[in-house]
PDB file of N, CA and C in Angstrom:
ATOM      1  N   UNK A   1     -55.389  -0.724  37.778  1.00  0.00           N
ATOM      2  CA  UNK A   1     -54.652   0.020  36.795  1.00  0.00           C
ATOM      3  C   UNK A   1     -53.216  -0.442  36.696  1.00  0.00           C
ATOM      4  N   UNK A   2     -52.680  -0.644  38.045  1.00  0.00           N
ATOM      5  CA  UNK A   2     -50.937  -1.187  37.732  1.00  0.00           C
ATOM      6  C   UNK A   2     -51.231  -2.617  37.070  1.00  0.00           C
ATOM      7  N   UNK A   3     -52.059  -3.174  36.788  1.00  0.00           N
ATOM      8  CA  UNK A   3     -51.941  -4.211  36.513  1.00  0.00           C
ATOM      9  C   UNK A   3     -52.090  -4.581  34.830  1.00  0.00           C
ATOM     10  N   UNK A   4     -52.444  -3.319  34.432  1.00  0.00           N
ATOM     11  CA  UNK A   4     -52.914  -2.618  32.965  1.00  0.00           C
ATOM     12  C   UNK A   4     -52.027  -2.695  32.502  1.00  0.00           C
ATOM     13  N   UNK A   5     -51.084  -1.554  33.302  1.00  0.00           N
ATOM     14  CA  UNK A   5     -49.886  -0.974  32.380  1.00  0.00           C
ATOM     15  C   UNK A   5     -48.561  -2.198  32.281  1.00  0.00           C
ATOM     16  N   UNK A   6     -48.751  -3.026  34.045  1.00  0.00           N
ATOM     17  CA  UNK A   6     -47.839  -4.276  33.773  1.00  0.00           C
ATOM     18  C   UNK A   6     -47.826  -4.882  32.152  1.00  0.00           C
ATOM     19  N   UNK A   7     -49.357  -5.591  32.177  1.00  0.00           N
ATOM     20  CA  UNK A   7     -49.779  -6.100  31.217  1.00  0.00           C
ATOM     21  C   UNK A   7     -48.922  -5.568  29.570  1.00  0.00           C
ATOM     22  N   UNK A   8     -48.873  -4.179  29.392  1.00  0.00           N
ATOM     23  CA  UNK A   8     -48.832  -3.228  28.429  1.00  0.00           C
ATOM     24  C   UNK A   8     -47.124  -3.909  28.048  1.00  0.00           C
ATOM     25  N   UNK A   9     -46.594  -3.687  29.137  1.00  0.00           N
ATOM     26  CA  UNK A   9     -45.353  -3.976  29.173  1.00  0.00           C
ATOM     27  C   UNK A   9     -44.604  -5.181  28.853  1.00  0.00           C
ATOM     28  N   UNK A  10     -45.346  -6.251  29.743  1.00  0.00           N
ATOM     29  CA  UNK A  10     -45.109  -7.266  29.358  1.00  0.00           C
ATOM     30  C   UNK A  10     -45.371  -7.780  27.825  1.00  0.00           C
ATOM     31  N   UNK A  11     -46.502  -7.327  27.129  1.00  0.00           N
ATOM     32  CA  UNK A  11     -46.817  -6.937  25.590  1.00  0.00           C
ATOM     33  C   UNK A  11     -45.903  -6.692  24.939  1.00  0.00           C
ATOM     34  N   UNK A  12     -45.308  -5.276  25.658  1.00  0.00           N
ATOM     35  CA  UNK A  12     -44.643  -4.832  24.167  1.00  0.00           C
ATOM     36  C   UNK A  12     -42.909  -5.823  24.742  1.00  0.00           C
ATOM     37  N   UNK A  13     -43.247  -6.166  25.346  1.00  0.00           N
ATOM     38  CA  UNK A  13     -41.528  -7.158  25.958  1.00  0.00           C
ATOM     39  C   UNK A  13     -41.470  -8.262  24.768  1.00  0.00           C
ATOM     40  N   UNK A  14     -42.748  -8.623  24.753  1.00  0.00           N
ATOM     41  CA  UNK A  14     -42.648  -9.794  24.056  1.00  0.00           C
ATOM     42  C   UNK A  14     -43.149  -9.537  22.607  1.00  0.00           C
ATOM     43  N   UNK A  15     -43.450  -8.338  21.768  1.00  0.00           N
ATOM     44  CA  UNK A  15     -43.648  -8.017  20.680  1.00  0.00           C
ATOM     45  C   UNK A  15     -42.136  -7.238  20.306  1.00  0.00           C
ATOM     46  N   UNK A  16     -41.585  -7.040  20.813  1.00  0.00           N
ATOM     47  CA  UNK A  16     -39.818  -6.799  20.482  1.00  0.00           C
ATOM     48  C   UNK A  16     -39.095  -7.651  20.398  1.00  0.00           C
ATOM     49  N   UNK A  17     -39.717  -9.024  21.608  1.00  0.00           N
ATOM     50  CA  UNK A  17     -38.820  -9.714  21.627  1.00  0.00           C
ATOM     51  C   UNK A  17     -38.995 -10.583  19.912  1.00  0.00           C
ATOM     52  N   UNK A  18     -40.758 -10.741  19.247  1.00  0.00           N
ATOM     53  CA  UNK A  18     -40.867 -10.973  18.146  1.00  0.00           C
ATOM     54  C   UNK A  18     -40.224 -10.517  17.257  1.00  0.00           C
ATOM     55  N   UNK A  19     -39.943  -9.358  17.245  1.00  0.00           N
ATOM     56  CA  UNK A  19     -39.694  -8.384  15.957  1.00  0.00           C
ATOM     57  C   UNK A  19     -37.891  -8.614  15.854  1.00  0.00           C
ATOM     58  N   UNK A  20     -37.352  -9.284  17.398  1.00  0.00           N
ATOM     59  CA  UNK A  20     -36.195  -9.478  17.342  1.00  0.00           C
ATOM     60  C   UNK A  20     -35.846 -10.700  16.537  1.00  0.00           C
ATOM     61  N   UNK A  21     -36.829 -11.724  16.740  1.00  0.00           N
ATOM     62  CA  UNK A  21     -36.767 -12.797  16.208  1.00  0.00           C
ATOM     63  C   UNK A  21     -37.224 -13.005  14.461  1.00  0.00           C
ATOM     64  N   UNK A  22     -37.985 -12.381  14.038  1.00  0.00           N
ATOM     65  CA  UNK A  22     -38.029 -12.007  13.131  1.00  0.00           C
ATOM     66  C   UNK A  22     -37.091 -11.247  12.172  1.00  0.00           C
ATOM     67  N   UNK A  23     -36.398 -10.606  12.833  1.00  0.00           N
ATOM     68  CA  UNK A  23     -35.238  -9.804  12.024  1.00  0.00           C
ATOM     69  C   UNK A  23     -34.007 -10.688  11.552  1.00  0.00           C
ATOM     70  N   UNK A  24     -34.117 -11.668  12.857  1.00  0.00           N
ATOM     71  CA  UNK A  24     -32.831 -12.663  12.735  1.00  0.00           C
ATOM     72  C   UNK A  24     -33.477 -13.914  11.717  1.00  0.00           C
ATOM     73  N   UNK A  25     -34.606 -14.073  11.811  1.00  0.00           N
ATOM     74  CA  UNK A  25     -34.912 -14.938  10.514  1.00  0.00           C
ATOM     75  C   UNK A  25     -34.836 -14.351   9.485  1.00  0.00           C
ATOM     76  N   UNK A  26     -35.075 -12.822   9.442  1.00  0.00           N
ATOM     77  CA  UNK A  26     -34.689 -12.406   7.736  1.00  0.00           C
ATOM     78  C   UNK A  26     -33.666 -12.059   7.544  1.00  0.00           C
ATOM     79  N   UNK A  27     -32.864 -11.793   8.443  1.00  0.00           N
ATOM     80  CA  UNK A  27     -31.093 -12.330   8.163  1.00  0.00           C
ATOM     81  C   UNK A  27     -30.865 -13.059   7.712  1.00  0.00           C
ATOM     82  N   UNK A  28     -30.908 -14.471   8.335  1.00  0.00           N
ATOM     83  CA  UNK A  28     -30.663 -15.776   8.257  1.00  0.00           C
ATOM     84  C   UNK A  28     -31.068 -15.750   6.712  1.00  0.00           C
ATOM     85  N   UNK A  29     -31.844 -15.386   5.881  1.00  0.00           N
ATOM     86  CA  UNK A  29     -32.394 -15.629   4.251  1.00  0.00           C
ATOM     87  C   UNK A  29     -32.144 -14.554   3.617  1.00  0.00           C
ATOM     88  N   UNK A  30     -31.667 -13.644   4.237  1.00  0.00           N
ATOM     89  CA  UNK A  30     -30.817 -12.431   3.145  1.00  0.00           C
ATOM     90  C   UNK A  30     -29.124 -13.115   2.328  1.00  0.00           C
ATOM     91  N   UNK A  31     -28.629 -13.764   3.347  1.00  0.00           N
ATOM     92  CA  UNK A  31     -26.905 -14.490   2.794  1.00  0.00           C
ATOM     93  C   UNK A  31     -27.194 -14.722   1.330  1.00  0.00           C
ATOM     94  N   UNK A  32     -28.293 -16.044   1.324  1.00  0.00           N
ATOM     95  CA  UNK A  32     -29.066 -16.770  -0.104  1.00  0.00           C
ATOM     96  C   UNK A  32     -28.809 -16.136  -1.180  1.00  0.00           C
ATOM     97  N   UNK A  33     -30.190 -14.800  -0.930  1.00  0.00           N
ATOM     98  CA  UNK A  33     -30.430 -14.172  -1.547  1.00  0.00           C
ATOM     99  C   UNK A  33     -29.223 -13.530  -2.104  1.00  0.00           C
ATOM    100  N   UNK A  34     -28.269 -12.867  -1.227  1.00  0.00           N
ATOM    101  CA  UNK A  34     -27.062 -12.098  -1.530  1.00  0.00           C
ATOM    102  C   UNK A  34     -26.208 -12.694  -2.393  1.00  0.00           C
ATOM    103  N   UNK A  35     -26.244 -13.499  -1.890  1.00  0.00           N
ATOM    104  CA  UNK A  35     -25.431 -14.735  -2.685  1.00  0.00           C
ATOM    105  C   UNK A  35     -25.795 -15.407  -4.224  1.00  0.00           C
ATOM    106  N   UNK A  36     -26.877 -15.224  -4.240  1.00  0.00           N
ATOM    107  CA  UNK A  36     -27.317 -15.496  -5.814  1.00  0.00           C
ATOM    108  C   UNK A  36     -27.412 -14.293  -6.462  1.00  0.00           C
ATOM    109  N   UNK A  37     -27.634 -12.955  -6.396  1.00  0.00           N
ATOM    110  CA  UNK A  37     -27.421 -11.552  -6.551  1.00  0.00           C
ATOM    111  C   UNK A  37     -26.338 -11.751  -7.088  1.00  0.00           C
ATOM    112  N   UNK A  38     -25.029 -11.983  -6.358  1.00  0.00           N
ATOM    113  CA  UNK A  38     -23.763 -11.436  -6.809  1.00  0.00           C
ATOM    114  C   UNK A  38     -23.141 -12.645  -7.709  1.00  0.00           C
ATOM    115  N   UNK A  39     -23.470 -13.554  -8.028  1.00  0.00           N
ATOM    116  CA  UNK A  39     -22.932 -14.496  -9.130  1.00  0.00           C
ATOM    117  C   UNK A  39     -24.033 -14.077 -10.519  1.00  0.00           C
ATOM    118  N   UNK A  40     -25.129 -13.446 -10.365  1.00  0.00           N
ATOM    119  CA  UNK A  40     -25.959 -13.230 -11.478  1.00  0.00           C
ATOM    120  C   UNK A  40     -25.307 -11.422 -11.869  1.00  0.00           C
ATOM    121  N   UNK A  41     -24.986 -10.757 -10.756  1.00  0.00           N
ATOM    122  CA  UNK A  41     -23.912  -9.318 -11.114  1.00  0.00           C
ATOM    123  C   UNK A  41     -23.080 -10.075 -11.550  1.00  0.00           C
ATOM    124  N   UNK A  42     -21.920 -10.909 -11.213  1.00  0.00           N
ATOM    125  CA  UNK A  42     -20.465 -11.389 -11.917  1.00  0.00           C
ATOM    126  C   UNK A  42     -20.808 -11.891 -12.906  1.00  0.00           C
ATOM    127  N   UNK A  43     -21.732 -12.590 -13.416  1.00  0.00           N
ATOM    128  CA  UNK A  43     -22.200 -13.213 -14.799  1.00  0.00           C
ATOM    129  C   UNK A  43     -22.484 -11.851 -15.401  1.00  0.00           C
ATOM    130  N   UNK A  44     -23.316 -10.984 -15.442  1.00  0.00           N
ATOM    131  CA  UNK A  44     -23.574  -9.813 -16.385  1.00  0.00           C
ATOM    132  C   UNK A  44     -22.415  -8.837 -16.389  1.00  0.00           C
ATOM    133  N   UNK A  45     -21.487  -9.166 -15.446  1.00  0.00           N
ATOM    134  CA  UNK A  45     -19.911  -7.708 -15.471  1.00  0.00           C
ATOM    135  C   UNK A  45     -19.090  -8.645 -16.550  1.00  0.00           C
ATOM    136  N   UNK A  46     -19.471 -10.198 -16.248  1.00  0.00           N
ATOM    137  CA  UNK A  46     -18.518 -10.755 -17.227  1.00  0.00           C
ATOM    138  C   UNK A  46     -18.895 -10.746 -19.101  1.00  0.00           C
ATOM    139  N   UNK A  47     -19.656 -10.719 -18.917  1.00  0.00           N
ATOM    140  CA  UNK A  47     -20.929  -9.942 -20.256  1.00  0.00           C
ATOM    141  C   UNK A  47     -20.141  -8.775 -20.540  1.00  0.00           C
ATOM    142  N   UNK A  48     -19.375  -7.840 -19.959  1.00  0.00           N
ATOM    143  CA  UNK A  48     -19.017  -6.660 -20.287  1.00  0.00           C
ATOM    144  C   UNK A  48     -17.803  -6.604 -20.425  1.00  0.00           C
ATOM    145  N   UNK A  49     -17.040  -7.550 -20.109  1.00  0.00           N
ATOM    146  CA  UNK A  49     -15.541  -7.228 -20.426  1.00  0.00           C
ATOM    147  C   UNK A  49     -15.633  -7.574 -21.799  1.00  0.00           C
ATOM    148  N   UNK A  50     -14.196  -6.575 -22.602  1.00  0.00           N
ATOM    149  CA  UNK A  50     -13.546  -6.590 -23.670  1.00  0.00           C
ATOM    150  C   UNK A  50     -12.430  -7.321 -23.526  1.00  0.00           C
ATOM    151  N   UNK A  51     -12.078  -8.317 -24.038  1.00  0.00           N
ATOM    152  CA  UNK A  51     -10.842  -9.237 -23.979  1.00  0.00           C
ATOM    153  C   UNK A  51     -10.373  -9.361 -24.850  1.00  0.00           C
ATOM    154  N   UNK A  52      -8.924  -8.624 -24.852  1.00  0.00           N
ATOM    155  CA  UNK A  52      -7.743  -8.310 -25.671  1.00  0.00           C
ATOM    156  C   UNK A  52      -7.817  -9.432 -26.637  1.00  0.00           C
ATOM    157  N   UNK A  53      -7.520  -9.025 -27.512  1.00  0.00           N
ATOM    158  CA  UNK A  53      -6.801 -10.109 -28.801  1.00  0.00           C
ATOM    159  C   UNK A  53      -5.889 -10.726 -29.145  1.00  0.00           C
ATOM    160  N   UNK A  54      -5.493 -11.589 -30.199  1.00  0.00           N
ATOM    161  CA  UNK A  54      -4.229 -12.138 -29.969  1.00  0.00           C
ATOM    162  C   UNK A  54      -2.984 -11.326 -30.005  1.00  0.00           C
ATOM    163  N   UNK A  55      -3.271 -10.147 -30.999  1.00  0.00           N
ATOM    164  CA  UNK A  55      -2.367  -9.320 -31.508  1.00  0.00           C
ATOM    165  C   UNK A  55      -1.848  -8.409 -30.373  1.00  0.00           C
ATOM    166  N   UNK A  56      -2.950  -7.996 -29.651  1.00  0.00           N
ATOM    167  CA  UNK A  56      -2.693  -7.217 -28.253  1.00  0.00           C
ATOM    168  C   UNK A  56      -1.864  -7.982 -27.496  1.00  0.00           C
ATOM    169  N   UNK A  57      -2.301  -9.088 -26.845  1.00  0.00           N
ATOM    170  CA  UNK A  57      -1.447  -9.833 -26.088  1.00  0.00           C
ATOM    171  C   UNK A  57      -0.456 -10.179 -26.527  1.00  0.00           C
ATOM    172  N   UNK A  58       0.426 -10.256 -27.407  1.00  0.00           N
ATOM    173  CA  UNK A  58       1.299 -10.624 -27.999  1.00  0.00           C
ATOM    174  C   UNK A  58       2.277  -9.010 -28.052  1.00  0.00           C
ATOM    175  N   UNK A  59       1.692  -8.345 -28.376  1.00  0.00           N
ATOM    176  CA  UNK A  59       2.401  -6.988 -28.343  1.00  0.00           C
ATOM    177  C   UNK A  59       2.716  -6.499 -26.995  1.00  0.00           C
ATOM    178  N   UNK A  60       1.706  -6.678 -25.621  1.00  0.00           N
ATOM    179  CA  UNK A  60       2.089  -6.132 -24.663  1.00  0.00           C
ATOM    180  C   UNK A  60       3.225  -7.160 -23.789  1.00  0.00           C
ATOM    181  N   UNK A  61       3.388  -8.663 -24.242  1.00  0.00           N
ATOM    182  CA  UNK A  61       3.958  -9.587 -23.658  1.00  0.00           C
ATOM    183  C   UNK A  61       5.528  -9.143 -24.045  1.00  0.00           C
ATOM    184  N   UNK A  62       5.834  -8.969 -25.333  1.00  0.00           N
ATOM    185  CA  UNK A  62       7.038  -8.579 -25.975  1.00  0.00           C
ATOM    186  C   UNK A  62       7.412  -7.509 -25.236  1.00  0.00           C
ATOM    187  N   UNK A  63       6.849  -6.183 -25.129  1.00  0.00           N
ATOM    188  CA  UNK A  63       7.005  -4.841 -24.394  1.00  0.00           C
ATOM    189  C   UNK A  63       7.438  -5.134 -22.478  1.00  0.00           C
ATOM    190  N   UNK A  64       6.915  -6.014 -22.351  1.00  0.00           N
ATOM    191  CA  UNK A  64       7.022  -6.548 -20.788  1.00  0.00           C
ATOM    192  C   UNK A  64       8.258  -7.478 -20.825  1.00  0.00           C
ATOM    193  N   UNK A  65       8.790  -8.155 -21.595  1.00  0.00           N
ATOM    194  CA  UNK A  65       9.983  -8.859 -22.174  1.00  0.00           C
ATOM    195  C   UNK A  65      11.550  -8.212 -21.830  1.00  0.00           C
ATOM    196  N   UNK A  66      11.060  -6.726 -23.240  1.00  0.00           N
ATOM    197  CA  UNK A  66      12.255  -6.425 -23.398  1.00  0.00           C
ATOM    198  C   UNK A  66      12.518  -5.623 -22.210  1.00  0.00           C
ATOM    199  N   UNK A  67      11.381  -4.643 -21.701  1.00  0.00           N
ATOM    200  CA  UNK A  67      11.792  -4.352 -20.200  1.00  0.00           C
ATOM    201  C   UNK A  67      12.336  -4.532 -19.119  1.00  0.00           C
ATOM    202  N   UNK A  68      11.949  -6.328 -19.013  1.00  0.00           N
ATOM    203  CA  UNK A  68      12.765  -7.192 -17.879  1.00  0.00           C
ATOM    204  C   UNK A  68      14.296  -7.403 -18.191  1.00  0.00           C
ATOM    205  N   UNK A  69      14.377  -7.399 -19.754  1.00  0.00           N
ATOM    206  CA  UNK A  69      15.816  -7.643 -20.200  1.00  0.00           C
ATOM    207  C   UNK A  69      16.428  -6.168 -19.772  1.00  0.00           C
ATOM    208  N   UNK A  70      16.104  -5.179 -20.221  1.00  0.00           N
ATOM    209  CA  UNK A  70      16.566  -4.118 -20.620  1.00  0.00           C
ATOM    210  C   UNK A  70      17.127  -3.604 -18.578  1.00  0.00           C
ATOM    211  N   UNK A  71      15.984  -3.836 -17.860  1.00  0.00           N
ATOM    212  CA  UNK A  71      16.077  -3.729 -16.332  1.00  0.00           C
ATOM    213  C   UNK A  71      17.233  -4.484 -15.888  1.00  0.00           C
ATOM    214  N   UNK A  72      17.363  -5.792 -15.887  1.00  0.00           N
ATOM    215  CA  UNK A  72      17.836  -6.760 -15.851  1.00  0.00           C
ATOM    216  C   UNK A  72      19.475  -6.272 -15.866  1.00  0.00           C
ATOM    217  N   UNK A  73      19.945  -5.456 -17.191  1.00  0.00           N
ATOM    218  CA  UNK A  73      21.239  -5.484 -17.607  1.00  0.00           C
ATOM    219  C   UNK A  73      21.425  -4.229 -16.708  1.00  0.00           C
ATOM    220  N   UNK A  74      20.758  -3.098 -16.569  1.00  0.00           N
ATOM    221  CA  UNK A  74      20.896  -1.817 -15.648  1.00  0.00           C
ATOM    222  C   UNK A  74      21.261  -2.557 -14.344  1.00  0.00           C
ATOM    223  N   UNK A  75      20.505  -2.810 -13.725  1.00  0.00           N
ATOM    224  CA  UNK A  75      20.796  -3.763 -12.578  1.00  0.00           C
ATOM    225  C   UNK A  75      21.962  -4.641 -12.319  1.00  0.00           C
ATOM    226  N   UNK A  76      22.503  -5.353 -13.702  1.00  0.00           N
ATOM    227  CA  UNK A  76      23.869  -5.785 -13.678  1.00  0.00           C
ATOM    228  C   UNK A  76      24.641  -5.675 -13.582  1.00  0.00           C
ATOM    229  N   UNK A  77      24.530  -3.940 -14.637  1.00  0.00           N
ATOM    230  CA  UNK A  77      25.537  -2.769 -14.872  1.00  0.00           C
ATOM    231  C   UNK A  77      25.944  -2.120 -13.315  1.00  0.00           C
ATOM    232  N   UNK A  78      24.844  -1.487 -12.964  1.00  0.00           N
ATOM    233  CA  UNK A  78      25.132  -0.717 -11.020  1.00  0.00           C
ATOM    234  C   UNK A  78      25.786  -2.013 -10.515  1.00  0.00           C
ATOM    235  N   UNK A  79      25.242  -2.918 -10.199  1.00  0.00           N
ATOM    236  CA  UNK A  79      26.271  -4.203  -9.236  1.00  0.00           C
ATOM    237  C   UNK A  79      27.777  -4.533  -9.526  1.00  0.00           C
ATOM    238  N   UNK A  80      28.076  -4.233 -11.132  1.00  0.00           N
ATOM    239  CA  UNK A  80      29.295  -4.376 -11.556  1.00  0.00           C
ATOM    240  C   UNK A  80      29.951  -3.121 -11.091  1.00  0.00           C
ATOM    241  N   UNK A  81      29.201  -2.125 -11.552  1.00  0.00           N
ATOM    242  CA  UNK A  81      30.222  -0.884 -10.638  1.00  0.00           C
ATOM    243  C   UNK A  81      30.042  -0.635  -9.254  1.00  0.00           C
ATOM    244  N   UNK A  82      28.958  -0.791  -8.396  1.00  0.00           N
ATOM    245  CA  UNK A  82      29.477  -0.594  -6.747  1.00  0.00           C
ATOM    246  C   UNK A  82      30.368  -1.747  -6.094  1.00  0.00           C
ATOM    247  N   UNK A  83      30.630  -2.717  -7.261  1.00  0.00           N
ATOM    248  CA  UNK A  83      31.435  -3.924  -6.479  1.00  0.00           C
ATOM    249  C   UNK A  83      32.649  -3.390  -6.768  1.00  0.00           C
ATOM    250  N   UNK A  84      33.247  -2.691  -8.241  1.00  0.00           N
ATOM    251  CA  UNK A  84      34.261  -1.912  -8.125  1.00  0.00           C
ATOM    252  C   UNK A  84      34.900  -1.189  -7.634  1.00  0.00           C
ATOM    253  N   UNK A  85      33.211  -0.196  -6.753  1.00  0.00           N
ATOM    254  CA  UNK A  85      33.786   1.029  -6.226  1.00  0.00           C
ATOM    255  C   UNK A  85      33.900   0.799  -4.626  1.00  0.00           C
ATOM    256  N   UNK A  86      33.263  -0.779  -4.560  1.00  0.00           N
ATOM    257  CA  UNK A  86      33.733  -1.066  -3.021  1.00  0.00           C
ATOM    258  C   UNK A  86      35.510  -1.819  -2.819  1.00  0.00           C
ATOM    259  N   UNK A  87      35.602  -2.665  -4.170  1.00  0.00           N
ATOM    260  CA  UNK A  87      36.774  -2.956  -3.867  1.00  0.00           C
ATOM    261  C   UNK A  87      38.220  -1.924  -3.892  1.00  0.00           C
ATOM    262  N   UNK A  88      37.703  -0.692  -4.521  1.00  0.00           N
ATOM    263  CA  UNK A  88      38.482   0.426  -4.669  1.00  0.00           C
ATOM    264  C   UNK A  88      38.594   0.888  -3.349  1.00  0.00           C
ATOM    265  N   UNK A  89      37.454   0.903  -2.904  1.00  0.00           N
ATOM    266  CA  UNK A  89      37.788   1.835  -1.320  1.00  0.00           C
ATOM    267  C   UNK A  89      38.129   1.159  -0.371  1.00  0.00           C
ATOM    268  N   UNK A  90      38.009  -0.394  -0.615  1.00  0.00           N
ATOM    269  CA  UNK A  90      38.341  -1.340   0.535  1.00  0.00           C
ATOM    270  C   UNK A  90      40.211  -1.572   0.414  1.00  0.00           C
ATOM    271  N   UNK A  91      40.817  -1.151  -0.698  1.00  0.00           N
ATOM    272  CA  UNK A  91      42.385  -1.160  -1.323  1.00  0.00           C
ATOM    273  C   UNK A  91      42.445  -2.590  -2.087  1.00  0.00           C
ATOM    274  N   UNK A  92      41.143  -2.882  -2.228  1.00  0.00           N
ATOM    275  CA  UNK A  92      41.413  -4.098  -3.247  1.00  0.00           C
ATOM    276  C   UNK A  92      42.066  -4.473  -4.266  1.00  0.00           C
ATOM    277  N   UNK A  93      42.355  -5.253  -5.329  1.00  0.00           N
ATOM    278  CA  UNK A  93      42.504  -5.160  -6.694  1.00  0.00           C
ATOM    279  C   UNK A  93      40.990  -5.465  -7.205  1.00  0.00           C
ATOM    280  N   UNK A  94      40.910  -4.279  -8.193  1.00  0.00           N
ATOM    281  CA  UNK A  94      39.814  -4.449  -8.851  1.00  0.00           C
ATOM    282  C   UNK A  94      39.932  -5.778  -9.932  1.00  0.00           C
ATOM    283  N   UNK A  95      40.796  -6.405 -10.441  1.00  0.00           N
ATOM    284  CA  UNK A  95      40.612  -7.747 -11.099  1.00  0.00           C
ATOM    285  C   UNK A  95      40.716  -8.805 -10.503  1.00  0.00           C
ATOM    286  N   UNK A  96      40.216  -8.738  -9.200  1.00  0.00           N
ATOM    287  CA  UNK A  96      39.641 -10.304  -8.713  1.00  0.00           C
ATOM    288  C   UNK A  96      38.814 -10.661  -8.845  1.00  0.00           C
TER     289      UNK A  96
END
């Protein structure tokens, strides 16, 4: 009888150890698969975008333009006055 249940054991040792090996081969061929999946999804999401027009792009480029300008001079404006209000407190002359 101990020699049964050895047996049993040694069985299922080596039917796990299959099922281990097996799992790692269908790993090993899932990447592939995954991998051709998601360029045939990015091909059909790219199927779905709406892509702006000329008129759009052209309108939001201008709007992004005058912003940078408009930022740009605020930003100029504060630096021109804390350089004032440092040379004021430092006893500077403010026209250097």
């Amino acid at each position: 009888m101990a020699k049964d249940t050895s047996l049993t054991k040694e069985e299922a040792k080596a039917k796990k150890a299959n099922e281990k090996n097996s799992k790692k081969a269908a790993a090993a061929k899932k990447p592939k698969k995954s991998i051709v999946k998601y360029f045939k999804d990015l091909k059909s999401e790219f199927k779905k975008v709406v892509w702006p027009g000329k008129k759009t792009v052209f309108n939001n480029t201008v709007v992004v333009l005058i912003t940078l300008v408009v930022s740009g001079i605020f930003v100029w404006g504060l630096d021109i006055l804390f350089s004032m209000l440092i040379k004021l407190a430092l006893g500077m002359s403010v026209t250097d």
